[in-house]
PDB file of N, CA and C in Angstrom:
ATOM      1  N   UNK A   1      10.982 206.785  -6.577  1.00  0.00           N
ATOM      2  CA  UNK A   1      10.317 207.492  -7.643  1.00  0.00           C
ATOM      3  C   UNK A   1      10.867 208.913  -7.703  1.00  0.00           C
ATOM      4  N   UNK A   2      11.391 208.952  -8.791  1.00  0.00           N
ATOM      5  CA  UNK A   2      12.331 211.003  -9.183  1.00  0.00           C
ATOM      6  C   UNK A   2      10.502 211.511  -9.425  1.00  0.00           C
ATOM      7  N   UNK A   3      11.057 212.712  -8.739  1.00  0.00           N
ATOM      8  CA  UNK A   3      10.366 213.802  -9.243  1.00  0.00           C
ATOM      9  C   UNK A   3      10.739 214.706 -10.137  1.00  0.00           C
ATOM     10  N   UNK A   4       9.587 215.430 -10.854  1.00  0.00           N
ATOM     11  CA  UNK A   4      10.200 216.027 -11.909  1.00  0.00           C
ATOM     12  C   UNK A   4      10.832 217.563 -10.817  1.00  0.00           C
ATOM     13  N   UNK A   5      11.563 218.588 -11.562  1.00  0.00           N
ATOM     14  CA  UNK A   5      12.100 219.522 -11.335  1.00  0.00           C
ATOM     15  C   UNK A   5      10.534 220.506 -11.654  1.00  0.00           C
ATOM     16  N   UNK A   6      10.452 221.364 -10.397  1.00  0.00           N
ATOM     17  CA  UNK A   6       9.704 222.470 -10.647  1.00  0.00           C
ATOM     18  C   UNK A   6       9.807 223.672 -11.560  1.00  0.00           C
ATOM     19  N   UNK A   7       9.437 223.778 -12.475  1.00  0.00           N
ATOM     20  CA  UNK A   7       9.401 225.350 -13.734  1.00  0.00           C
ATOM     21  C   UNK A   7       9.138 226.270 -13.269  1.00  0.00           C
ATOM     22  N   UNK A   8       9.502 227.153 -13.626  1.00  0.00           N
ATOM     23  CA  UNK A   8       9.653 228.787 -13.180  1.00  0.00           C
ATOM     24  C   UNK A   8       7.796 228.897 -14.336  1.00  0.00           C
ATOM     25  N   UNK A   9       6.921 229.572 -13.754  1.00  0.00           N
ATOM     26  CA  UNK A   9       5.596 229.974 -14.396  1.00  0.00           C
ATOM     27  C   UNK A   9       5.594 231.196 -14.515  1.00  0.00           C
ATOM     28  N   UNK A  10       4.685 232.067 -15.658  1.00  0.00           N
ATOM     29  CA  UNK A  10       4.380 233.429 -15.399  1.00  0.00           C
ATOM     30  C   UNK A  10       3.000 233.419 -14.764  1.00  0.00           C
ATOM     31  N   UNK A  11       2.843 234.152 -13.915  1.00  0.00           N
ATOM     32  CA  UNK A  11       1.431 234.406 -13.148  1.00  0.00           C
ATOM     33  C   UNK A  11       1.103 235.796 -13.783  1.00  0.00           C
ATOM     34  N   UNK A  12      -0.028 235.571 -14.508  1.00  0.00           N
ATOM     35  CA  UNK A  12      -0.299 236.257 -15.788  1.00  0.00           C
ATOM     36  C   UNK A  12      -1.229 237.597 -15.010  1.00  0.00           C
ATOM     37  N   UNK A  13      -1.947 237.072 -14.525  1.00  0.00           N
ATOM     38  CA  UNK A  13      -2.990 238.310 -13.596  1.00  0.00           C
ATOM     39  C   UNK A  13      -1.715 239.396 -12.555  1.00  0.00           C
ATOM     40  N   UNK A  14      -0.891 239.095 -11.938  1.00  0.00           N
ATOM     41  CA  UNK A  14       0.053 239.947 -11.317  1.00  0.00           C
ATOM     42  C   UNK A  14       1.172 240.075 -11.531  1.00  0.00           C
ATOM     43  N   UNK A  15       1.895 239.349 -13.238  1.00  0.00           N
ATOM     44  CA  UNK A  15       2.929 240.265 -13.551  1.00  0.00           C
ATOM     45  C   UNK A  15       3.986 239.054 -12.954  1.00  0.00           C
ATOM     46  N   UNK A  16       4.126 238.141 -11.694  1.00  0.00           N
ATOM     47  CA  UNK A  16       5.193 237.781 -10.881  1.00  0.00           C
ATOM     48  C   UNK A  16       5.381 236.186 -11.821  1.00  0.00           C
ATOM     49  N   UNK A  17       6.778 235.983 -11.453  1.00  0.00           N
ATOM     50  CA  UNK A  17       7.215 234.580 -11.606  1.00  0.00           C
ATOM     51  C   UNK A  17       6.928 233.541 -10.176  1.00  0.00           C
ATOM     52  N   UNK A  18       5.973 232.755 -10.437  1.00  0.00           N
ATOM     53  CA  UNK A  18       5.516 231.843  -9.645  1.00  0.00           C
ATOM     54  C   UNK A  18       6.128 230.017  -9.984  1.00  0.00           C
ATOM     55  N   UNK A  19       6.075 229.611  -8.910  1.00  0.00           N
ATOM     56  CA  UNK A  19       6.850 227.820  -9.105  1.00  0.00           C
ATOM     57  C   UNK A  19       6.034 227.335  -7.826  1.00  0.00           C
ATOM     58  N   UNK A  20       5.642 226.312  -8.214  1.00  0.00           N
ATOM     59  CA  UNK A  20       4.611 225.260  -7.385  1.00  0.00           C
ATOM     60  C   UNK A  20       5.592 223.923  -6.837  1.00  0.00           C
ATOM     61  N   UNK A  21       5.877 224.008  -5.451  1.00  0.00           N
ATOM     62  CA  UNK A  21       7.217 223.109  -4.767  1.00  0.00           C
ATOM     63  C   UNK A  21       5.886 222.585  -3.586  1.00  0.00           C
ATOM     64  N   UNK A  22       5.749 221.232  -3.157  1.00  0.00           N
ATOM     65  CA  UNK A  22       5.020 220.231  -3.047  1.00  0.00           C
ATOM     66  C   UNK A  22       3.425 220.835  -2.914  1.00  0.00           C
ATOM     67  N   UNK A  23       3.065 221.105  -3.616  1.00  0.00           N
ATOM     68  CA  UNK A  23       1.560 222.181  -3.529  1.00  0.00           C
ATOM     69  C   UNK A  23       1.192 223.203  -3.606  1.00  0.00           C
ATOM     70  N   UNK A  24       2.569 223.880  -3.132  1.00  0.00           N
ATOM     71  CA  UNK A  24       2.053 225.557  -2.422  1.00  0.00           C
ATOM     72  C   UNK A  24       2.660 226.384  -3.521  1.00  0.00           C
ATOM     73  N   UNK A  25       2.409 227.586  -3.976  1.00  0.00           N
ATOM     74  CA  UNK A  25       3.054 228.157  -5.094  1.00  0.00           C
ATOM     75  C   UNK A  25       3.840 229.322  -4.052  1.00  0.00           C
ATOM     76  N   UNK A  26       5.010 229.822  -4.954  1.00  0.00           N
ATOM     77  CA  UNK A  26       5.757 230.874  -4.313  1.00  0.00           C
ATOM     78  C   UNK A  26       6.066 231.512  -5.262  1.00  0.00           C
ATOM     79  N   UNK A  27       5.726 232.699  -4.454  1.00  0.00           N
ATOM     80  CA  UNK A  27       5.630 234.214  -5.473  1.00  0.00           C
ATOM     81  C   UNK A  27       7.147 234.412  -5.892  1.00  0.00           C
ATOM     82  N   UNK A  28       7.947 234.719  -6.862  1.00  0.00           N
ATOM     83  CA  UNK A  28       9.284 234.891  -6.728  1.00  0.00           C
ATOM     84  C   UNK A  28       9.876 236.539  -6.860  1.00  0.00           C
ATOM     85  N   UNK A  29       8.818 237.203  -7.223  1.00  0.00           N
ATOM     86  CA  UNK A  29       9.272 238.704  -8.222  1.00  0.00           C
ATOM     87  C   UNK A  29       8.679 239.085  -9.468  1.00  0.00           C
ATOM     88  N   UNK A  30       9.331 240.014  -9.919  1.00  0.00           N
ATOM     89  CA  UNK A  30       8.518 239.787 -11.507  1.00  0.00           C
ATOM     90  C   UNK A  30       9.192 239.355 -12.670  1.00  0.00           C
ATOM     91  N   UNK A  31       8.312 238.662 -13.104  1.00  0.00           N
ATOM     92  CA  UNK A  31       8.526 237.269 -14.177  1.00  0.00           C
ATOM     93  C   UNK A  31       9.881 238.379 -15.066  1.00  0.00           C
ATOM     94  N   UNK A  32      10.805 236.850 -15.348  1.00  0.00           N
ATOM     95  CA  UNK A  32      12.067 237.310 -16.166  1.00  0.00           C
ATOM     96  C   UNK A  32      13.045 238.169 -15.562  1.00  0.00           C
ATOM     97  N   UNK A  33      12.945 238.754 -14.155  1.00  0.00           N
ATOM     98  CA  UNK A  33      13.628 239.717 -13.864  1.00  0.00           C
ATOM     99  C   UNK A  33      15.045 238.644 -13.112  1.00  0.00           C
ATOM    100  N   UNK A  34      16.045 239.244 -12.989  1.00  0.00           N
ATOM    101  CA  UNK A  34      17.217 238.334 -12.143  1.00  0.00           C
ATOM    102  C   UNK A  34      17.085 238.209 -11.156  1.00  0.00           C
ATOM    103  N   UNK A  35      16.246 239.054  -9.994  1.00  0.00           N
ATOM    104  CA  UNK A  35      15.797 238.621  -8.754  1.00  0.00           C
ATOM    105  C   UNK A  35      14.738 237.337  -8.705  1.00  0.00           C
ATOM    106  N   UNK A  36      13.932 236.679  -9.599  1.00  0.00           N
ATOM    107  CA  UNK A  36      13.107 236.042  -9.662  1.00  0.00           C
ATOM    108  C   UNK A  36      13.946 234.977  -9.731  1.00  0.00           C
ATOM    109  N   UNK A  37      15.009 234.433 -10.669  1.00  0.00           N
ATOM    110  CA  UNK A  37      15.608 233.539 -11.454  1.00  0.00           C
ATOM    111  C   UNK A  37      16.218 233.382  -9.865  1.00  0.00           C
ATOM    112  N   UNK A  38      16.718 234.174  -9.248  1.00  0.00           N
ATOM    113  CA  UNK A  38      17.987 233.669  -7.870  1.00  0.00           C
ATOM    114  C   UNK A  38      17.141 232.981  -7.185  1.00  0.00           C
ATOM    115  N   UNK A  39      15.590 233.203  -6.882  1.00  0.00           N
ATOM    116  CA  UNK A  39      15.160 233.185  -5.822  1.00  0.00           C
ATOM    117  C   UNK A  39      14.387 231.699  -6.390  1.00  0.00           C
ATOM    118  N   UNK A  40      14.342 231.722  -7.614  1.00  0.00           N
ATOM    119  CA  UNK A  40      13.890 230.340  -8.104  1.00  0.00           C
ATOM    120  C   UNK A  40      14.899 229.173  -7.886  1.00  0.00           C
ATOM    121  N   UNK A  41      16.051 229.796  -8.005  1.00  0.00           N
ATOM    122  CA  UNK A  41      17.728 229.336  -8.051  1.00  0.00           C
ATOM    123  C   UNK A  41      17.671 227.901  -6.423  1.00  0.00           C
ATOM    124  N   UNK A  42      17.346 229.655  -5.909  1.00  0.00           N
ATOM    125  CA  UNK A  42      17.483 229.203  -4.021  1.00  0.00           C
ATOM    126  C   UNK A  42      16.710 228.220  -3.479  1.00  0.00           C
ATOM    127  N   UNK A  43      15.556 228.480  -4.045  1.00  0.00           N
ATOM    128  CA  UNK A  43      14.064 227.283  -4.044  1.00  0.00           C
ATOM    129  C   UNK A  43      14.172 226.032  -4.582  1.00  0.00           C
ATOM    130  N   UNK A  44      14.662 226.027  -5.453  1.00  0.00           N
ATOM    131  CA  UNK A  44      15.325 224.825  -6.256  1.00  0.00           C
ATOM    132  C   UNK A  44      16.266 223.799  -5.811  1.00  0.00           C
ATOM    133  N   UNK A  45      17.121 224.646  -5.235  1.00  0.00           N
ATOM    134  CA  UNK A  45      18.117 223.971  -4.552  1.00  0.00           C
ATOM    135  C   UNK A  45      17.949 223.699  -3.244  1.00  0.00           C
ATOM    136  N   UNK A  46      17.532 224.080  -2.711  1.00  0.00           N
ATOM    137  CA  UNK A  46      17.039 223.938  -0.785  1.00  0.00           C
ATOM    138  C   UNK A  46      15.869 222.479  -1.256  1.00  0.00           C
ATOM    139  N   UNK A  47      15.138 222.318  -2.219  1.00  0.00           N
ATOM    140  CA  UNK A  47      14.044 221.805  -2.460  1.00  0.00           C
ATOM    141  C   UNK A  47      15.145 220.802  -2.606  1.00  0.00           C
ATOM    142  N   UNK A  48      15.962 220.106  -3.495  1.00  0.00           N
ATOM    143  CA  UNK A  48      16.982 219.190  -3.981  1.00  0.00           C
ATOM    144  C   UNK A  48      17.727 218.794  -3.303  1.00  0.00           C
ATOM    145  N   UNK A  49      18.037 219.430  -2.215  1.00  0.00           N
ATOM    146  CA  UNK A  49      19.246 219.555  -0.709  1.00  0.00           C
ATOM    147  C   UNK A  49      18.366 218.649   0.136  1.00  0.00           C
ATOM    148  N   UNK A  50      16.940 218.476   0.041  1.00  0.00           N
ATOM    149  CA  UNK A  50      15.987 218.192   1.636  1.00  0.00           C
ATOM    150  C   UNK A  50      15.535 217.061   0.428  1.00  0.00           C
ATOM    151  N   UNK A  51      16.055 216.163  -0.396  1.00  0.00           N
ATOM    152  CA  UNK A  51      15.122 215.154  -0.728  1.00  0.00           C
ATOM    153  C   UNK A  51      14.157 215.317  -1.585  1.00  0.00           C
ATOM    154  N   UNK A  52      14.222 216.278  -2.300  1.00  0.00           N
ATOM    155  CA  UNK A  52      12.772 216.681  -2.997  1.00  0.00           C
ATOM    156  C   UNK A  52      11.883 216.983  -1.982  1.00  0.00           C
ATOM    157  N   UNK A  53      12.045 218.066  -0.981  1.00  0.00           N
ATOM    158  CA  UNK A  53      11.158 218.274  -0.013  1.00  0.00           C
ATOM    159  C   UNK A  53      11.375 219.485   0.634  1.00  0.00           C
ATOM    160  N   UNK A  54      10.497 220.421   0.828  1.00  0.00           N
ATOM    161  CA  UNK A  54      11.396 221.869   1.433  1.00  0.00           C
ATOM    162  C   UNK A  54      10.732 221.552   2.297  1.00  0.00           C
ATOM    163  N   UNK A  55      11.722 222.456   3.707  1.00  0.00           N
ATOM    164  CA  UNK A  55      11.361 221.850   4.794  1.00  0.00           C
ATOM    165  C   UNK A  55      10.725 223.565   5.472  1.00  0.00           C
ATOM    166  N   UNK A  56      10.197 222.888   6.648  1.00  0.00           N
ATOM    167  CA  UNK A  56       9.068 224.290   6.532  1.00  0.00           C
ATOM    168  C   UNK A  56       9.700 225.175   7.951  1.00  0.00           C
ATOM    169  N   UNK A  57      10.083 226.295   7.640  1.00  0.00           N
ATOM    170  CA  UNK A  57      10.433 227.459   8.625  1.00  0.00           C
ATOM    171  C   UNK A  57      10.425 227.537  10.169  1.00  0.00           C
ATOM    172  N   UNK A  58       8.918 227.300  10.010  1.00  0.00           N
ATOM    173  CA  UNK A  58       8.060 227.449  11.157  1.00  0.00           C
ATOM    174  C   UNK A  58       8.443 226.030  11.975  1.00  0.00           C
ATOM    175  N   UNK A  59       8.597 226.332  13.555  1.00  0.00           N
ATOM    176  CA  UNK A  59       8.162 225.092  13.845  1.00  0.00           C
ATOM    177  C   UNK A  59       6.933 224.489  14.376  1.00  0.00           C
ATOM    178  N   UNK A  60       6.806 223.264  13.810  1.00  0.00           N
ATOM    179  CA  UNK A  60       5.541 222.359  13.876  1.00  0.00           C
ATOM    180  C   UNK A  60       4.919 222.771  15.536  1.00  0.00           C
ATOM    181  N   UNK A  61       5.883 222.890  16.827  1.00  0.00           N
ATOM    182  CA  UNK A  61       5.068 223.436  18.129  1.00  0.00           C
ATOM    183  C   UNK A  61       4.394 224.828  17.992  1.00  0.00           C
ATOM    184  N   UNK A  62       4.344 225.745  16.916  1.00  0.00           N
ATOM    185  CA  UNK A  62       3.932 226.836  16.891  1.00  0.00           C
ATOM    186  C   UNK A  62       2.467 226.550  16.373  1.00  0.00           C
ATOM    187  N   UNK A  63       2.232 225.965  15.653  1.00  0.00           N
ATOM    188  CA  UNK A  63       1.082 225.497  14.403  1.00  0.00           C
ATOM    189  C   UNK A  63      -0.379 224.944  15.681  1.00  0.00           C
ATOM    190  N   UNK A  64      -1.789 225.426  15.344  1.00  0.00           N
ATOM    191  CA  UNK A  64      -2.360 225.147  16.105  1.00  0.00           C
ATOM    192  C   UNK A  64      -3.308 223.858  15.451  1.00  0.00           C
ATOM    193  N   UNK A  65      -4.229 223.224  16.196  1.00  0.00           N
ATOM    194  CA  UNK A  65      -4.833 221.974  15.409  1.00  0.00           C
ATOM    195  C   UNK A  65      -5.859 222.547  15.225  1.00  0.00           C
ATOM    196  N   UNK A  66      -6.477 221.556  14.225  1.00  0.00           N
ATOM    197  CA  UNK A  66      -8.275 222.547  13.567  1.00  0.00           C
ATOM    198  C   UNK A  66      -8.953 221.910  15.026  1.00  0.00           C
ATOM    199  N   UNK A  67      -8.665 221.197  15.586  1.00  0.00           N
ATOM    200  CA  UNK A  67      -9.767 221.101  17.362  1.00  0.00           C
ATOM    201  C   UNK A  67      -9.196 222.362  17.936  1.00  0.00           C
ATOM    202  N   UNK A  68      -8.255 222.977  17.848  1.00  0.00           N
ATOM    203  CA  UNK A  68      -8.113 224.005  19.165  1.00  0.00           C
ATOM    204  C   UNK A  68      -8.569 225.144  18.170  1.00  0.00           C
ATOM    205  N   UNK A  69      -8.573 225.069  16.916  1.00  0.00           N
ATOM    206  CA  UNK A  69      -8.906 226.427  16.228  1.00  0.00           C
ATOM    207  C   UNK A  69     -10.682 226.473  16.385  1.00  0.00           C
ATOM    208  N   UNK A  70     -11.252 225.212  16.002  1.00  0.00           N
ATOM    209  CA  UNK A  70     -12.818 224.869  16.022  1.00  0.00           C
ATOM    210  C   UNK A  70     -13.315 225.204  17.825  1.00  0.00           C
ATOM    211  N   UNK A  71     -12.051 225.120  18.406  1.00  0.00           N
ATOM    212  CA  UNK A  71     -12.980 225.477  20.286  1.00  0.00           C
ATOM    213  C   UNK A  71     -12.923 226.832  20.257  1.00  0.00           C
ATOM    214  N   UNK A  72     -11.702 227.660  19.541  1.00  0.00           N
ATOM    215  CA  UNK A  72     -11.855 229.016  19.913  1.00  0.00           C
ATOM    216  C   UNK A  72     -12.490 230.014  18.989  1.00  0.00           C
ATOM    217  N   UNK A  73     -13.363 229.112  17.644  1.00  0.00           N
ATOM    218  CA  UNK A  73     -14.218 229.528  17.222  1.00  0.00           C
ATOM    219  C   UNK A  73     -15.616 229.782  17.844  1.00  0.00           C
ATOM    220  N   UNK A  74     -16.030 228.240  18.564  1.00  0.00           N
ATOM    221  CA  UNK A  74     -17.300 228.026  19.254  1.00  0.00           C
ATOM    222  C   UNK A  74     -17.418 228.805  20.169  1.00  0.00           C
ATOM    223  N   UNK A  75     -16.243 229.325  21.162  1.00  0.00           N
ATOM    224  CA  UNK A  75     -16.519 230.285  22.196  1.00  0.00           C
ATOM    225  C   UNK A  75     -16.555 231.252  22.057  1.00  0.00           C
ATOM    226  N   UNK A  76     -16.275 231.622  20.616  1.00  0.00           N
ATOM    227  CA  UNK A  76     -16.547 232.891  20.127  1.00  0.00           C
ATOM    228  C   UNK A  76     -17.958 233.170  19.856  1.00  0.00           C
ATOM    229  N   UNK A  77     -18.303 232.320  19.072  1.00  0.00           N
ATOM    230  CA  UNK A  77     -19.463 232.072  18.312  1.00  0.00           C
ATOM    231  C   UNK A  77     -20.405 232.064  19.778  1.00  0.00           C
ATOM    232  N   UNK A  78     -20.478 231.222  20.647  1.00  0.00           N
ATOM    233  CA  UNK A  78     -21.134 231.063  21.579  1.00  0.00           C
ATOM    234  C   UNK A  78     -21.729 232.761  22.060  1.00  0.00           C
ATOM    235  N   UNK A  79     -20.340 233.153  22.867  1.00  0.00           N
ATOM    236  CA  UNK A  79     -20.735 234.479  23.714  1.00  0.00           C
ATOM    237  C   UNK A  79     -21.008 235.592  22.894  1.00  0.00           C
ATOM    238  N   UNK A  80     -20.781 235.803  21.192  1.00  0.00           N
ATOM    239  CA  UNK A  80     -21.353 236.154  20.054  1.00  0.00           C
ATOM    240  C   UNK A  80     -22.658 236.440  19.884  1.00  0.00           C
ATOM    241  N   UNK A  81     -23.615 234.978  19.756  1.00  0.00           N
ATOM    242  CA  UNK A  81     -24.981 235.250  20.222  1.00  0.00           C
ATOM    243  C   UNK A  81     -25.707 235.495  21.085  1.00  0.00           C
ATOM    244  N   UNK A  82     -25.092 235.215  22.123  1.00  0.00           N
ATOM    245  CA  UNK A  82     -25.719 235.315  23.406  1.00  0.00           C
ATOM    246  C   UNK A  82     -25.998 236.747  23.695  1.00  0.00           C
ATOM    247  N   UNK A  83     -24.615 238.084  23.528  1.00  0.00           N
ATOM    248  CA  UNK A  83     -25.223 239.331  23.082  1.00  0.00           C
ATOM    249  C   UNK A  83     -26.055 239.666  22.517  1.00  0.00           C
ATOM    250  N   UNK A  84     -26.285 238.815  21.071  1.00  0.00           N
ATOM    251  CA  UNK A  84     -26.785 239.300  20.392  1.00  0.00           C
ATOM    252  C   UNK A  84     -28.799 239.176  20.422  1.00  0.00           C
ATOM    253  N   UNK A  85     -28.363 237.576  21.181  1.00  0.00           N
ATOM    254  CA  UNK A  85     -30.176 237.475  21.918  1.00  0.00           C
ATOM    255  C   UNK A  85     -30.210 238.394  23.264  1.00  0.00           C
ATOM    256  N   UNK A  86     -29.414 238.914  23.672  1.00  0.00           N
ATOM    257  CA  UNK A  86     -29.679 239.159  25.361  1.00  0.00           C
ATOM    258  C   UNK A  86     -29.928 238.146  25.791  1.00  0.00           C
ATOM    259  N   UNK A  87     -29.250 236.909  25.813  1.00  0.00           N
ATOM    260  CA  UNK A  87     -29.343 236.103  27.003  1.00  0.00           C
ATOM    261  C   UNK A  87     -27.973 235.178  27.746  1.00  0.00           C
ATOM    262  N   UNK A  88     -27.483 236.536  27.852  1.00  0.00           N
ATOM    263  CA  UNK A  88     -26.149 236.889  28.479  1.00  0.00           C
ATOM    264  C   UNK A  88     -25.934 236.035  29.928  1.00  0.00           C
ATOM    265  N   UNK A  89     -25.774 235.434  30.656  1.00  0.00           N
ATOM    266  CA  UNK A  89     -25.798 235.229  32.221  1.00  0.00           C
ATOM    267  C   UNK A  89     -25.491 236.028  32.620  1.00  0.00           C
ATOM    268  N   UNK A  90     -25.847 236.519  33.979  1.00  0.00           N
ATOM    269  CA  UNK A  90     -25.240 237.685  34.578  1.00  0.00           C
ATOM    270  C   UNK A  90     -23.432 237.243  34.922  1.00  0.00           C
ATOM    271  N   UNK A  91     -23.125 236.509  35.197  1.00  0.00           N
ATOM    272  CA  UNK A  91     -21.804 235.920  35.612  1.00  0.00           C
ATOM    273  C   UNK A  91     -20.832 236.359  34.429  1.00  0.00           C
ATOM    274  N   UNK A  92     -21.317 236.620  33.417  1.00  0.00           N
ATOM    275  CA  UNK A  92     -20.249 236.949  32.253  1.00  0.00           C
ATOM    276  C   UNK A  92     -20.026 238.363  31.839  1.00  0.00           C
ATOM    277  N   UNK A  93     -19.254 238.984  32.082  1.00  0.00           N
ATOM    278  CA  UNK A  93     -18.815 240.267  31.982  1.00  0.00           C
ATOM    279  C   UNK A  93     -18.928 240.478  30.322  1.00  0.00           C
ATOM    280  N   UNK A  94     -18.990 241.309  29.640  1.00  0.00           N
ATOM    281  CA  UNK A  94     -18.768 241.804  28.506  1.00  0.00           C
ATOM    282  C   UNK A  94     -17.516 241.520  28.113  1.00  0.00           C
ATOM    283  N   UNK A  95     -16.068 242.143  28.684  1.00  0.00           N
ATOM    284  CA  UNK A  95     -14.997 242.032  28.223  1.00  0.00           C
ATOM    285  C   UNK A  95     -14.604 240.484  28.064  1.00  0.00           C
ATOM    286  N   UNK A  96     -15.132 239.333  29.634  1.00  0.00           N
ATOM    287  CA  UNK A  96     -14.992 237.922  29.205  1.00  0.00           C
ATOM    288  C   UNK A  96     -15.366 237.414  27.652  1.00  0.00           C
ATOM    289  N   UNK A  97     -16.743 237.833  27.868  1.00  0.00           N
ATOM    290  CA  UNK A  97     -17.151 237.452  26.547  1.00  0.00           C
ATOM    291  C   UNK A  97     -17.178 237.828  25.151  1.00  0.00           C
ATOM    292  N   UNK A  98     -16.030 239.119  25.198  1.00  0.00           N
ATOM    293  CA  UNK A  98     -14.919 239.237  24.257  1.00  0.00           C
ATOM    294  C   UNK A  98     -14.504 239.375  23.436  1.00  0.00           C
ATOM    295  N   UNK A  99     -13.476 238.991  24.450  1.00  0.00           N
ATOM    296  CA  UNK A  99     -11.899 238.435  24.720  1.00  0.00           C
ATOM    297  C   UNK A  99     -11.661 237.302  23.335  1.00  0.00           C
ATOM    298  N   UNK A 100     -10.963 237.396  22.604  1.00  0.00           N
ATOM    299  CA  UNK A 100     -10.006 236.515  21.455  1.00  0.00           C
ATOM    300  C   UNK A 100     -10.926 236.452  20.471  1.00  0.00           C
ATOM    301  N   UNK A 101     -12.167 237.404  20.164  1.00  0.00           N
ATOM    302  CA  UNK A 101     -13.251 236.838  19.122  1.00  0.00           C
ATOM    303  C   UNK A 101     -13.219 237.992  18.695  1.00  0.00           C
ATOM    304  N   UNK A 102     -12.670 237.368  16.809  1.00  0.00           N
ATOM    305  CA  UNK A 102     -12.491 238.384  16.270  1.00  0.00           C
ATOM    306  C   UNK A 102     -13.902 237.792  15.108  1.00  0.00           C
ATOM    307  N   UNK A 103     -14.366 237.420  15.321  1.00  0.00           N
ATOM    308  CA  UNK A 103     -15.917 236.777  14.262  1.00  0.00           C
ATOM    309  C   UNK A 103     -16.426 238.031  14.225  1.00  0.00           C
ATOM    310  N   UNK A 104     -17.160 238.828  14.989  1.00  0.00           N
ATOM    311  CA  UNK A 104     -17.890 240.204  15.461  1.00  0.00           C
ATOM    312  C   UNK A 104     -17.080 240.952  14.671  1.00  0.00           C
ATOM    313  N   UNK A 105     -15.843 241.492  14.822  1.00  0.00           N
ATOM    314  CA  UNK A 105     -15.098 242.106  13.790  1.00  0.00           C
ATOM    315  C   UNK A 105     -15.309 242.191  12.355  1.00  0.00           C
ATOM    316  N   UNK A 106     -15.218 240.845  12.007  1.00  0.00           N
ATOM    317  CA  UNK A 106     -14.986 240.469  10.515  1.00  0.00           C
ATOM    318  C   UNK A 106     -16.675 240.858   9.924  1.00  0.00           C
ATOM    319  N   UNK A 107     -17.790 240.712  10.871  1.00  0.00           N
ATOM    320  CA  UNK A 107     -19.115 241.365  10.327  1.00  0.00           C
ATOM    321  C   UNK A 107     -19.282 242.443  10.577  1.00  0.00           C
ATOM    322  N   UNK A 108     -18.010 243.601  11.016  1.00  0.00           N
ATOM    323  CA  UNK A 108     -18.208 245.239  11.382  1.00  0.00           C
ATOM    324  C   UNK A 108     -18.945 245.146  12.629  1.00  0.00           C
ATOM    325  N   UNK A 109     -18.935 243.982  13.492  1.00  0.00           N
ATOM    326  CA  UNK A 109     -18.977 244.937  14.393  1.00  0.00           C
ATOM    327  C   UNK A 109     -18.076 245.211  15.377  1.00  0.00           C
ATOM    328  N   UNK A 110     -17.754 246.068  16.692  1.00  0.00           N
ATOM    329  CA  UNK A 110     -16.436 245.986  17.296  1.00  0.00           C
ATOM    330  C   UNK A 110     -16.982 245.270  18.375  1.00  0.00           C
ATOM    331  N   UNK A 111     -15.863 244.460  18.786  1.00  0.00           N
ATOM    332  CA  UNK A 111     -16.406 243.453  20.052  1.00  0.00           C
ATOM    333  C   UNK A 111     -16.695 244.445  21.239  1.00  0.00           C
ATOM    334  N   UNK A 112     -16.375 245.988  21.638  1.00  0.00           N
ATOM    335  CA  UNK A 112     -16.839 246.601  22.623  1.00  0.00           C
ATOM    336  C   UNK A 112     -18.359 247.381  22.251  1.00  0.00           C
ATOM    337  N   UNK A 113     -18.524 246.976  20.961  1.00  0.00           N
ATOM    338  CA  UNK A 113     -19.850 248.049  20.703  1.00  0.00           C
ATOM    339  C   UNK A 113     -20.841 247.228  20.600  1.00  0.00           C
ATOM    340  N   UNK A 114     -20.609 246.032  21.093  1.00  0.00           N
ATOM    341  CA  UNK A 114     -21.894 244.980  21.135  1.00  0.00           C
ATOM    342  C   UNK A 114     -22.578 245.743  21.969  1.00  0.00           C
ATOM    343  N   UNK A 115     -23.999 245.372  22.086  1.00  0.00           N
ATOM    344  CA  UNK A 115     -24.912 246.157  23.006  1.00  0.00           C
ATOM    345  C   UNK A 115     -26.387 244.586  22.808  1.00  0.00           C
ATOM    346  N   UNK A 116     -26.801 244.674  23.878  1.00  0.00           N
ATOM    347  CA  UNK A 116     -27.902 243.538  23.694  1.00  0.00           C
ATOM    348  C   UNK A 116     -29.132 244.415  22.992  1.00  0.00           C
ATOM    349  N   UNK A 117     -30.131 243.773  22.506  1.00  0.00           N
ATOM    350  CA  UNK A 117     -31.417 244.798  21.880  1.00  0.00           C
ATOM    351  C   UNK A 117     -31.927 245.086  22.566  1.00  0.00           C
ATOM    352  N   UNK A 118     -32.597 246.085  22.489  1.00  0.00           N
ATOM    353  CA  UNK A 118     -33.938 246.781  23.178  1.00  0.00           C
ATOM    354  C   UNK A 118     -35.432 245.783  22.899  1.00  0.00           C
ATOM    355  N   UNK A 119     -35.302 245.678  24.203  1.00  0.00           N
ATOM    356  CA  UNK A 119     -36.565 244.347  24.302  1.00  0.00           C
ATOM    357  C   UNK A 119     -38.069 245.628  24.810  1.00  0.00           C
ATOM    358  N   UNK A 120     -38.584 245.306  23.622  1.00  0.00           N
ATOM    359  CA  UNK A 120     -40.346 245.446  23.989  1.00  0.00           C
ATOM    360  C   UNK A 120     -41.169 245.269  24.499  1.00  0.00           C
ATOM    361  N   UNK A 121     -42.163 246.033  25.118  1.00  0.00           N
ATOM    362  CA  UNK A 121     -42.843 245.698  26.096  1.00  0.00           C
ATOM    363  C   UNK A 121     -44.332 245.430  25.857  1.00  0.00           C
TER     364      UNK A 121
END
């Protein structure tokens, strides 16, 4: 089964020449300019060279799986609340519980300025 040849698009909100090669769109420059057209040129042809298939940069041993991304969410998430209830174990240092969790971040806060609450008496 031929595939059709990918079209050069204008991407109307930012001005750039965009082309959609098995899903993913790639930004090329700005629409009509001769840097766009080469780079559509290059895409085109690497895409036509591999089978109708561009082949991807990166290698596949670098790429992590959604199980190892989903565990180093949960242990984030885990030692996350546990600050956040105070019910920390004593066995877990602050910096352990961390370490690689950037979740706390992304809601402002800094993973060293966690502090447990002030419990009432």
């Amino acid at each position: 089964m031929s595939k059709r040849t990918p079209s050069i698009c204008h991407h109307k909100a930012s001005g750039q020449a965009v082309v959609r090669i098995d899903g993913k769109d790639y930004y090329l420059g700005t629409y009509g300019s001769a840097e766009s057209q080469t780079e559509y040129d290059r895409l085109v042809a690497e895409w036509l060279g591999n089978g109708q298939r561009l082949v991807s940069s990166a290698p596949v041993t670098d790429q992590l799986s959604v199980n190892e991304i989903a565990l180093v969410y949960w242990e984030c998430a885990v030692s996350y609340y546990q600050w956040a209830r105070g019910t920390v174990p004593a066995s877990r240092t602050r910096s352990a519980s961390s370490r690689n969790c950037t979740a706390a971040r992304r809601r402002g806060h800094s993973a060293r300025g966690l502090s447990k609450p002030a419990v009432s008496a």
